[in-house]
Protein backbone atom coordinates (compact mmCIF):
# COMPACT_ATOMS: atom_id res chain seq x y z
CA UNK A 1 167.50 3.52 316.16
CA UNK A 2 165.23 1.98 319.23
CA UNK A 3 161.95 1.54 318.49
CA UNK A 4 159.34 -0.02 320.66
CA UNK A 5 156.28 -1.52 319.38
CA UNK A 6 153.27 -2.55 321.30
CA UNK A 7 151.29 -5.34 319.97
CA UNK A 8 152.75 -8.37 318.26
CA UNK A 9 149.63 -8.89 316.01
CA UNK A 10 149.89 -8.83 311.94
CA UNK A 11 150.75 -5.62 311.61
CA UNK A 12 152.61 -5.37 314.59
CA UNK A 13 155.26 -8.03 313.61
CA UNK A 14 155.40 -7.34 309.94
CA UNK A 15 156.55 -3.76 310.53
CA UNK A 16 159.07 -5.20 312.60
CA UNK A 17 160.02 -7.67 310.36
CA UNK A 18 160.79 -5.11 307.82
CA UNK A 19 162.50 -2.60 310.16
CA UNK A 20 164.68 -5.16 311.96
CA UNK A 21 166.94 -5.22 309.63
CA UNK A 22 168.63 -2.01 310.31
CA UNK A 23 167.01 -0.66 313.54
CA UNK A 24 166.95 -1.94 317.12
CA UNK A 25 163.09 -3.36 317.41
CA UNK A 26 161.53 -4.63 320.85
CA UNK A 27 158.12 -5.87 320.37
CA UNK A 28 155.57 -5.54 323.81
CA UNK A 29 153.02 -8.33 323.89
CA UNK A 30 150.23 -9.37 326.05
CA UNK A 31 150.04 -13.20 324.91
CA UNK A 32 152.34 -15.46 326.28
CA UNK A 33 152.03 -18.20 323.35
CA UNK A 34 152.48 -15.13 320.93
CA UNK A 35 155.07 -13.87 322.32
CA UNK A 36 157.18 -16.84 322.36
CA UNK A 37 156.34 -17.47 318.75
CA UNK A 38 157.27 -14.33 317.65
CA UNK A 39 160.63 -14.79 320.05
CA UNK A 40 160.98 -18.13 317.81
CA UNK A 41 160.52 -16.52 314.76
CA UNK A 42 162.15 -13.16 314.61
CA UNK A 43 165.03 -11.20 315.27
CA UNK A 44 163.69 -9.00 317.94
CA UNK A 45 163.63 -8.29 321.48
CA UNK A 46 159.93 -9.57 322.71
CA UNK A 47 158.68 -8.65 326.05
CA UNK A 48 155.73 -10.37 327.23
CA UNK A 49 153.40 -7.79 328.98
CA UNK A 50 150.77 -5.37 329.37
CA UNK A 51 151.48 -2.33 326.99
CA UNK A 52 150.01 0.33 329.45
CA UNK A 53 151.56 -0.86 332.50
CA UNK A 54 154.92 1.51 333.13
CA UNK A 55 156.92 -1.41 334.49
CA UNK A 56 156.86 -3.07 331.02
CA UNK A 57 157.36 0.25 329.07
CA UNK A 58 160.12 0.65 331.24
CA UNK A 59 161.61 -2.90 330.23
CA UNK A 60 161.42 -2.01 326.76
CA UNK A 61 163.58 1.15 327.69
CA UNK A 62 160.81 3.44 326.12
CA UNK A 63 163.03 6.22 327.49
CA UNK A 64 165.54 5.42 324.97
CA UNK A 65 163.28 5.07 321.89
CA UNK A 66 163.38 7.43 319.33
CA UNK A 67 160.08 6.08 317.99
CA UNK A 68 157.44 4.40 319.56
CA UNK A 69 154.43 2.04 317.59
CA UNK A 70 151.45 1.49 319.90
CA UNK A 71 149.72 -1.07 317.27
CA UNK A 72 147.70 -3.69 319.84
CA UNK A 73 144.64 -4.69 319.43
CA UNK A 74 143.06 -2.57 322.08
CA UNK A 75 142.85 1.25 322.03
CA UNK A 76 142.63 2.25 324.96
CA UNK A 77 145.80 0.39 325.65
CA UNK A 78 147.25 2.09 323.13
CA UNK A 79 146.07 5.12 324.03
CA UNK A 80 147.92 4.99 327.03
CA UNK A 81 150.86 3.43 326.16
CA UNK A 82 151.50 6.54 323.85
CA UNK A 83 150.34 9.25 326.26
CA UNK A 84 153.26 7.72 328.63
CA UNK A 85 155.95 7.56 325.95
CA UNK A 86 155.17 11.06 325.34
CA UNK A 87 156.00 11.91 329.01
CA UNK A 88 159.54 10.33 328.56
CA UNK A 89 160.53 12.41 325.56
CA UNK A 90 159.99 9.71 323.15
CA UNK A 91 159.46 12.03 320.19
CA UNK A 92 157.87 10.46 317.14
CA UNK A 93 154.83 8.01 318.31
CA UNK A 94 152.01 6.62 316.12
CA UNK A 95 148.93 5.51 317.45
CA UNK A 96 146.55 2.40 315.87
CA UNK A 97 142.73 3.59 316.77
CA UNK A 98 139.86 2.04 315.70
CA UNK A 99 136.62 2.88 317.25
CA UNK A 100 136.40 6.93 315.94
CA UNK A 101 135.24 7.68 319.62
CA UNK A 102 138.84 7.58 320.62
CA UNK A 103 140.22 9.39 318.20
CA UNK A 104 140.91 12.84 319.33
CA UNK A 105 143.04 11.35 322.91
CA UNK A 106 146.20 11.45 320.88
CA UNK A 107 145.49 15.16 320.39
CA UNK A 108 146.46 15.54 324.41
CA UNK A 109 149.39 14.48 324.04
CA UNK A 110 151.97 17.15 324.23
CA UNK A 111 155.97 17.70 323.37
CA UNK A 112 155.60 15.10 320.76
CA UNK A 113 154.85 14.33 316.98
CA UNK A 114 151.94 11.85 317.39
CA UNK A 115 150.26 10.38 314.59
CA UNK A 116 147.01 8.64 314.51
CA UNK A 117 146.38 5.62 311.96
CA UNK A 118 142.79 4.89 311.57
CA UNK A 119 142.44 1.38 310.12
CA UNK A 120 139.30 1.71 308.73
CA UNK A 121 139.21 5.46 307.02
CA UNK A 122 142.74 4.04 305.07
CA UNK A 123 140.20 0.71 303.62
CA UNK A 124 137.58 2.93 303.02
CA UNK A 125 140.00 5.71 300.95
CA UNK A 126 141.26 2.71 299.35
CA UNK A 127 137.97 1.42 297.86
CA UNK A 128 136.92 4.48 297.12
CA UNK A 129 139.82 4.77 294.93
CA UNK A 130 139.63 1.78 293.20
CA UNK A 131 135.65 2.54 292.66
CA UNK A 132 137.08 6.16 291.05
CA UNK A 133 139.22 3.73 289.08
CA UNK A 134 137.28 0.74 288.25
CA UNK A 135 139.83 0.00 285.11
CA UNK A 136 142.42 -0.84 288.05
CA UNK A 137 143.04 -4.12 290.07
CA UNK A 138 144.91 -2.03 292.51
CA UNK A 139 145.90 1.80 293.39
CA UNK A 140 148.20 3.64 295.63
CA UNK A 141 148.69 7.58 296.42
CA UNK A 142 152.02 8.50 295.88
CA UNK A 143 153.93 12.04 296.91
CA UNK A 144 150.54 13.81 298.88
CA UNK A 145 148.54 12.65 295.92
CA UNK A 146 150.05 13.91 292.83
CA UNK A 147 151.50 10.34 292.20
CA UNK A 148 149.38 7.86 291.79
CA UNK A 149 149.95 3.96 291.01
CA UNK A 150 147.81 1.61 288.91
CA UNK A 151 147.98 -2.14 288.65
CA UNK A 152 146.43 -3.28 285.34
CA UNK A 153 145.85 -6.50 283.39
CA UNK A 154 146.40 -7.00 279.92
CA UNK A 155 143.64 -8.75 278.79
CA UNK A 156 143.45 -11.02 275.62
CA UNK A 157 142.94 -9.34 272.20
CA UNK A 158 143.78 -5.66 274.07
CA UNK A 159 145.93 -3.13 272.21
CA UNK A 160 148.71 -3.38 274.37
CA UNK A 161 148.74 -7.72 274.38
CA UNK A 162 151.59 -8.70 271.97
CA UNK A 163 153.62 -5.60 272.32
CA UNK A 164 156.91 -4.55 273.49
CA UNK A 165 156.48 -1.13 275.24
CA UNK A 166 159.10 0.68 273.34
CA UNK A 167 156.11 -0.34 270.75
CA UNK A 168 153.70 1.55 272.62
CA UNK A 169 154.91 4.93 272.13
CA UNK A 170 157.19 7.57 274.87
CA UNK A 171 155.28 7.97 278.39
CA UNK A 172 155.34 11.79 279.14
CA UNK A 173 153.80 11.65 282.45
CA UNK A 174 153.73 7.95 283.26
CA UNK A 175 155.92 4.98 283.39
CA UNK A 176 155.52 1.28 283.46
CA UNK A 177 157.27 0.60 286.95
CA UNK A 178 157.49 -3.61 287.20
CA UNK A 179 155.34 -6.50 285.82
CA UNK A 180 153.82 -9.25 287.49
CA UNK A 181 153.56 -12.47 285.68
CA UNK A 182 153.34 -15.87 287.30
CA UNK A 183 153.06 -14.21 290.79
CA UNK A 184 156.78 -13.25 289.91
CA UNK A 185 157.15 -9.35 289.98
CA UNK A 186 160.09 -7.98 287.28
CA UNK A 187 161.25 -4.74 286.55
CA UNK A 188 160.95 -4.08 282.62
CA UNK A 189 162.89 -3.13 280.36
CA UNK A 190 161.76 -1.29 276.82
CA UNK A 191 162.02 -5.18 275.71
CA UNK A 192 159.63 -6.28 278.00
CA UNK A 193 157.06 -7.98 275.78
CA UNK A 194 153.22 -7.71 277.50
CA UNK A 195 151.41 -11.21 277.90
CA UNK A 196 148.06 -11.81 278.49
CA UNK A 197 147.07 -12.17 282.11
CA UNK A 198 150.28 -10.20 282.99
CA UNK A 199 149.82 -7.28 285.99
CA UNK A 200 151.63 -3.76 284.85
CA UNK A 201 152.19 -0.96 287.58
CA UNK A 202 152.06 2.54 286.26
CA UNK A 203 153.42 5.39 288.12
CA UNK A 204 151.28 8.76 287.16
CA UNK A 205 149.93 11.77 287.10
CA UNK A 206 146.12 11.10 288.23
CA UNK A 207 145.07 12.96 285.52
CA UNK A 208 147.18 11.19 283.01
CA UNK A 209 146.79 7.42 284.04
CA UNK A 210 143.02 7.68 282.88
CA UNK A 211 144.35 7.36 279.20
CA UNK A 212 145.83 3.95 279.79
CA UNK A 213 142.36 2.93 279.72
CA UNK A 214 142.75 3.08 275.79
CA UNK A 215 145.97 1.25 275.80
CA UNK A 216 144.97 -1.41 278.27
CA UNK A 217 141.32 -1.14 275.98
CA UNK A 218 139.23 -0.72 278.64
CA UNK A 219 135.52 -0.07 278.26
CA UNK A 220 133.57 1.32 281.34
CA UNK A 221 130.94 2.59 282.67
CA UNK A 222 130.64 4.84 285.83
CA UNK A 223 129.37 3.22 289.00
CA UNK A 224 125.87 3.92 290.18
CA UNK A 225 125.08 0.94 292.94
CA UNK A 226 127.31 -0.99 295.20
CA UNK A 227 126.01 -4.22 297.08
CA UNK A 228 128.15 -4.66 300.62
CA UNK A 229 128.75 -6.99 302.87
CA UNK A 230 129.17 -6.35 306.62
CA UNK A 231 127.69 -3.92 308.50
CA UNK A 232 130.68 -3.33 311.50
CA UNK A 233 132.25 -0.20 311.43
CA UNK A 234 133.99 -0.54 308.53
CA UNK A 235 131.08 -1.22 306.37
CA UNK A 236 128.73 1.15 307.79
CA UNK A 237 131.35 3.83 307.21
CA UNK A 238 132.10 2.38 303.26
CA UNK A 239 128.36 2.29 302.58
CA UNK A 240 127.96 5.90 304.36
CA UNK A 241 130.55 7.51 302.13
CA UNK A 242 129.49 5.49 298.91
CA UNK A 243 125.94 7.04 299.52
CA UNK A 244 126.65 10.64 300.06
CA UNK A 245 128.45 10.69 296.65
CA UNK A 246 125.05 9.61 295.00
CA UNK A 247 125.60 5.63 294.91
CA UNK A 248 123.29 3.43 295.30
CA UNK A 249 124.04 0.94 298.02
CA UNK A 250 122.92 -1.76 299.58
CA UNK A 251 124.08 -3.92 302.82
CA UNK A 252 123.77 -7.13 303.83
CA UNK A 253 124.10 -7.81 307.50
CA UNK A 254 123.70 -11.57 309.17
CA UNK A 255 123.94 -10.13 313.03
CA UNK A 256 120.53 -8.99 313.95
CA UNK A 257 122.25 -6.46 315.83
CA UNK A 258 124.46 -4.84 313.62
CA UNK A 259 122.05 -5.22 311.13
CA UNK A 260 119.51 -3.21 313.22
CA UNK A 261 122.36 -0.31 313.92
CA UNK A 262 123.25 -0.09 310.55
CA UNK A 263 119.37 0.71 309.67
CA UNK A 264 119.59 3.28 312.04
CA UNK A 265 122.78 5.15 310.97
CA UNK A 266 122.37 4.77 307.08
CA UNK A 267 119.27 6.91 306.16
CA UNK A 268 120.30 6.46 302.21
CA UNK A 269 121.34 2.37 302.34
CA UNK A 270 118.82 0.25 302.27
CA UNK A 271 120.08 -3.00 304.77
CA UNK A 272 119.39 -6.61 304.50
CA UNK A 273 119.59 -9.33 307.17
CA UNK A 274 120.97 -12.18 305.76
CA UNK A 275 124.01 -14.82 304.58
CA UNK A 276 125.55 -13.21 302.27
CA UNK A 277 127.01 -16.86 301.42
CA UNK A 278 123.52 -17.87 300.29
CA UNK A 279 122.57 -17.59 297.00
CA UNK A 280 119.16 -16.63 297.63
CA UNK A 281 119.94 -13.71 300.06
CA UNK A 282 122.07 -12.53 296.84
CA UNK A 283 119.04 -12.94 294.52
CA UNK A 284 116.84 -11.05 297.05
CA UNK A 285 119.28 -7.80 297.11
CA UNK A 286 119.58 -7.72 293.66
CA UNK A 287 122.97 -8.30 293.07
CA UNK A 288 123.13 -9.31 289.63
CA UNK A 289 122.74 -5.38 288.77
CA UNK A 290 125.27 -4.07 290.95
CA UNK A 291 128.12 -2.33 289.35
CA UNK A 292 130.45 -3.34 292.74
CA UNK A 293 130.18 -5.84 295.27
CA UNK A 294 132.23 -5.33 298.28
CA UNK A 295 132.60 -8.08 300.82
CA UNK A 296 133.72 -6.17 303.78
CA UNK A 297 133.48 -8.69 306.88
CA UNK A 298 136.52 -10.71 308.97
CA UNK A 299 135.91 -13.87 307.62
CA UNK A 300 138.50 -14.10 304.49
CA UNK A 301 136.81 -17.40 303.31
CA UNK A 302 132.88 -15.65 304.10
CA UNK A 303 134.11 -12.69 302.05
CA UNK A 304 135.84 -14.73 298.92
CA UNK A 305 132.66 -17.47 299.05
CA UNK A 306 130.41 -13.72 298.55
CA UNK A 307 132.09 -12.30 295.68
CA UNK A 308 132.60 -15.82 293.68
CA UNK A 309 128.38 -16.06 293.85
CA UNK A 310 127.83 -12.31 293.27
CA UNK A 311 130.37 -12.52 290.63
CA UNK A 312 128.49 -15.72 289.19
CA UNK A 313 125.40 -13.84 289.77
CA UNK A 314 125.97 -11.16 287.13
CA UNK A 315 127.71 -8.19 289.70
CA UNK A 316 130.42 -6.80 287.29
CA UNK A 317 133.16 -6.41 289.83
CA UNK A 318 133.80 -7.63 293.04
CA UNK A 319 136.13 -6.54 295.86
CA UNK A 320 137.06 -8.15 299.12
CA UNK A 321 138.63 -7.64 302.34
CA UNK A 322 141.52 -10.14 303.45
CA UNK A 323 143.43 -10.97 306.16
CA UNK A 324 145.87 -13.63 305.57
CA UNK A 325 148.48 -13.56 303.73
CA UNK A 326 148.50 -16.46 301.87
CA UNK A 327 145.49 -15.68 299.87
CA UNK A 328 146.60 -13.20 297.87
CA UNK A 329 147.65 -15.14 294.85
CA UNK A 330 144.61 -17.71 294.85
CA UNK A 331 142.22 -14.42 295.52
CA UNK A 332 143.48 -13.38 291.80
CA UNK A 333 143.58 -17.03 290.20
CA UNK A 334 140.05 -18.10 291.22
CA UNK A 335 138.31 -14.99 289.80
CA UNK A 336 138.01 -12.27 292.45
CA UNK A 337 138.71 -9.07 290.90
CA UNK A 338 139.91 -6.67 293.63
CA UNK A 339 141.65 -7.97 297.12
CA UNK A 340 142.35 -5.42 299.91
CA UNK A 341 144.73 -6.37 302.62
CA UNK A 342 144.15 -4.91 305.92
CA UNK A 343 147.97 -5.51 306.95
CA UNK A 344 149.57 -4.07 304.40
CA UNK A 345 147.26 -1.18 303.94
CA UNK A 346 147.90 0.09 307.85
CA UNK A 347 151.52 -1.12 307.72
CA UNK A 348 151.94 0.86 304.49
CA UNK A 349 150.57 3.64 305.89
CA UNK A 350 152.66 3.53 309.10
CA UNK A 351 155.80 2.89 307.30
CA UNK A 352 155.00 6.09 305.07
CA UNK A 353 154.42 8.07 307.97
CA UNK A 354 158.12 7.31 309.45
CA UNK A 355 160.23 8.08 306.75
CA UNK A 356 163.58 7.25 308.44
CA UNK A 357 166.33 8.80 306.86
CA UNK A 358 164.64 10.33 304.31
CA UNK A 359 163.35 7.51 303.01
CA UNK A 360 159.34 6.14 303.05
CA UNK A 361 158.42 3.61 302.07
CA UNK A 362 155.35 4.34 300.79
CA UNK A 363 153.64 0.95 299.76
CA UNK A 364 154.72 -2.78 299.94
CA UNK A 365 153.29 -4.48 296.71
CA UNK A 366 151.39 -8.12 297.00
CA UNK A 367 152.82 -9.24 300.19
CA UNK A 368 156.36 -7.34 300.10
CA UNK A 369 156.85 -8.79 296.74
CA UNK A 370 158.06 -5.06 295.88
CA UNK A 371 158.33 -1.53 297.08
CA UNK A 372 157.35 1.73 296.68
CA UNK A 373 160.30 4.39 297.97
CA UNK A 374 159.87 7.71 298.03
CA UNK A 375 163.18 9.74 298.70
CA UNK A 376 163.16 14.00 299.68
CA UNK A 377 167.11 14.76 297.60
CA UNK A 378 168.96 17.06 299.97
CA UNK A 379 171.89 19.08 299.29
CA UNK A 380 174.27 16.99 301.01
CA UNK A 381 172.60 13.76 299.77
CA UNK A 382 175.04 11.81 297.66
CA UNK A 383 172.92 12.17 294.95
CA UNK A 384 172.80 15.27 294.41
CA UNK A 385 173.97 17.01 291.07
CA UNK A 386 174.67 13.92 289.82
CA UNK A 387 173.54 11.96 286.40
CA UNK A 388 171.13 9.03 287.44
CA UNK A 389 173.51 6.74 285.28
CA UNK A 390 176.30 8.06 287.10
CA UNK A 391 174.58 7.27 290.38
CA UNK A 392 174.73 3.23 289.66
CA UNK A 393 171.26 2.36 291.22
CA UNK A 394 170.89 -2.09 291.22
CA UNK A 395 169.45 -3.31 288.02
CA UNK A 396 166.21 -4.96 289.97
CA UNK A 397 164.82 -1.16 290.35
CA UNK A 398 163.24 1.79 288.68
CA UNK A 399 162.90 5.68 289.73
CA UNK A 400 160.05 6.16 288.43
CA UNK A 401 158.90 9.91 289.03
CA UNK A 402 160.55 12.57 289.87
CA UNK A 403 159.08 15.85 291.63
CA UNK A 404 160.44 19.38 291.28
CA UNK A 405 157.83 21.54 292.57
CA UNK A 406 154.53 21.23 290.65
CA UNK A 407 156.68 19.70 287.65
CA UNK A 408 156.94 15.90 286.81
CA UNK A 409 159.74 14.60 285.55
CA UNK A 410 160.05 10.94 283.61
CA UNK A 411 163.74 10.38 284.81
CA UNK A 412 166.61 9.17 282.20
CA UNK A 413 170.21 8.57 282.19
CA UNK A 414 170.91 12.31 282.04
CA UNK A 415 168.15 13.26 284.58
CA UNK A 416 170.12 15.46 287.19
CA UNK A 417 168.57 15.50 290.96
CA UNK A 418 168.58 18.78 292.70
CA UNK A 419 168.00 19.67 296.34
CA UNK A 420 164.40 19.50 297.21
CA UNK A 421 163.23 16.54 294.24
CA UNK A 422 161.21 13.82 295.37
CA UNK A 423 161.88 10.88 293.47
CA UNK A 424 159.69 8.02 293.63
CA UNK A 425 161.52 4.10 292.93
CA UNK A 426 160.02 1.19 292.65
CA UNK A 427 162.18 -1.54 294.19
CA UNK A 428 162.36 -5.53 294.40
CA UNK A 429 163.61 -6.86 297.49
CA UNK A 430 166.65 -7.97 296.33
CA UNK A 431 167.51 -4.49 295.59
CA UNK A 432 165.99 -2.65 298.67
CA UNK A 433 169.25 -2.74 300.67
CA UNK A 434 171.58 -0.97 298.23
CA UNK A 435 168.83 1.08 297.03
CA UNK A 436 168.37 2.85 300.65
CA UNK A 437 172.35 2.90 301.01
CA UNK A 438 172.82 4.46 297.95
CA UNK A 439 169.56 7.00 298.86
CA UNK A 440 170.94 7.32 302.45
CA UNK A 441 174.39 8.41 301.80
């Protein structure tokens, strides 16, 4: 399949990273010293150019593309690099906007499926799922929302520290999917004894994954106030939504400016000017009786520097916004509770949104460290009417869940798919490629 994507930025190139493997990628990019590194660095076809200018588009054979990724940095660009794939017949096209002024353009477009990705209503969604689910380091909707994933911790002297989990009785509606121990992600087997400090994914009902707050003993109490940090549009929007559900929030702002606008815009926030780096500025909003703080700006080492004093400070739980990579593991050893990635929650959601061959892949766990799969059985798929021990899926994965209509099914060996299941696997790398030949057959 040809698919062009415009903007070699983070979550320009790790989309093509990941699609490369199997599709034909060329990658449009402004930068000439990006450009070249990415033409160093990856197996793709990099064109070094302005993303709305037709000559380029044209380079990139746009007319051929069955899917087209307008991801840069700038959306206007964007805007109208889509609106002229759309006049070429290029049929699926999703569009990166973030300013919320732009957002209806894409609507225009016509003769085409074009989806809009919205960077900063997926990060807000996200933290206001973990705030629904303070018990979790991490969540993920799954299948529309009746799945959803939990990453938990067993803590020392829990109920579930010591045990194997054939010990901790038959999951009905749930399943432990893959632990995380060491930074090393495993899938589990009944076995699998739970250590303290190890990370468990659960793949749920909603409803259901509230009880492995007992298991996982969990005491909590509900969230009433919420200190944030950054007042761009991200945070105004975080502290706007947090507010209207009856939290109590305030905002800390160092840019007179934005400080001033988000005054202005937040009736129910009360907003600070000030470091939120300096202790004192901390002190002064109170933090030590927030239930969350949420550092929310585009400085990673601003945001982790935040949380460590608010943590320090007495706020129970502290969430932060990253950027880099890297950071993910030392986020979790140093003491941050939460960590957000902005990549990998707009890739994810772009990568969901394709579902090529069937397959989505729904979420990419700590850095593509694992993946979440979600597969639509057909009649003619291979697996079809057949036993899932008869199907021979790789040892390094899991199907999880399985969908049949409103009904959720805990797959076993003698778990038969019919046309129309979703199933839901939870995959390491390792695995990924005979996992989507097997699922693609």
């Amino acid at each position: 399949m040809h698919i062009v994507i415009l903007g070699a930025g983070q979550v320009g190139t790790f989309i093509a990273s990941n699609l490369s493997r199997e599709h034909d990628i060329v990658i449009i990019e402004k930068d000439a010293d990006t450009a070249e590194k990415i033409r160093e660095t990856h197996d793709v076809l990099i064109i070094q150019g302005d993303g709305d200018n037709p000559n380029v588009l044209r380079q990139a054979q746009i007319e051929k593309a069955q899917i087209m990724l307008a991801v840069s940095g700038n959306d206007k660009v964007n805007i109208m690099a889509a609106t002229w794939a759309a006049s070429v017949g290029v049929s699926k096209i999703i569009v990166r906007i973030r300013d919320t002024d732009y957002l209806e353009y894409p609507e225009l477009i016509q003769n085409s499926e074009t989806l809009i990705v919205h960077p900063g209503r997926i990060i807000s969604d996200k933290i206001i799922s973990l705030i629904g689910s303070p018990f979790a380091w991490k969540t993920e909707k799954l299948a529309m929302g009746k799945i959803k994933m939990l990453k938990l911790k067993v803590e020392e002297n829990t109920p579930v520290e010591g045990k194997k989990l054939t010990e901790l009785g038959p999951a009905k509606a749930w399943i432990f999917a893959a632990v995380s121990r060491d930074g090393k992600i495993s899938i589990p087997t009944g076995e699998t004894r739970l250590m303290t400090g190890d990370y468990v994914y659960a793949i749920g009902v909603p409803s259901v994954l509230g009880k492995l707050k007992e298991l996982f003993g969990v005491q909590e109490e509900q969230v009433r106030s919420t200190v944030i940090v950054g007042g761009g549009r991200l945070g105004r929007g975080v502290a706007k939504t947090l507010s209207e559900r009856g939290i109590d929030v305030k905002l800390i702002e160092n840019n007179p400016e934005r400080a001033t606008l988000a005054a202005s815009e937040l009736n129910k926030v009360l907003v600070f000017r000030g470091d939120a780096t300096d202790s004192d500025t901390l002190v002064e909003v109170g933090v030590e009786s927030a239930d969350y703080f949420i550092a929310l700006t585009g400085d990673d080492e601003n945001n982790v520097l935040s949380a460590l004093l608010a943590k320090n400070l007495g706020a129970r739980r502290t969430t932060v916004l990253y950027t880099k990579p890297d950071y993910i593991d030392v986020i979790e050893a140093i003491g941050v509770d939460r960590a957000i990635s902005v990549r990998l929650s707009v890739a994810n959601e772009i990568l969901s949104m394709l579902h090529l061959g069937g397959i989505a892949q729904v979420a990419l766990i700590d850095e593509g460290k694992a993946e979440v799969l979600e597969f639509d059985v057909k009649e003619k798929s291979d697996i079809c009417g057949k036993a899932l021990r008869d199907v021979h899926f790789p040892a390094d994965c899991i199907v999880g869940i399985a969908l049949r209509g409103e009904d959720v099914i805990i797959p076993r060996g003698d778990y038969v798919a019919e046309d129309g299941d979703r199933i839901i696997i939870f995959t390491l790398p390792e695995a990924e490629k005979k996992v989507e030949k097997i699922l693609s057959r």
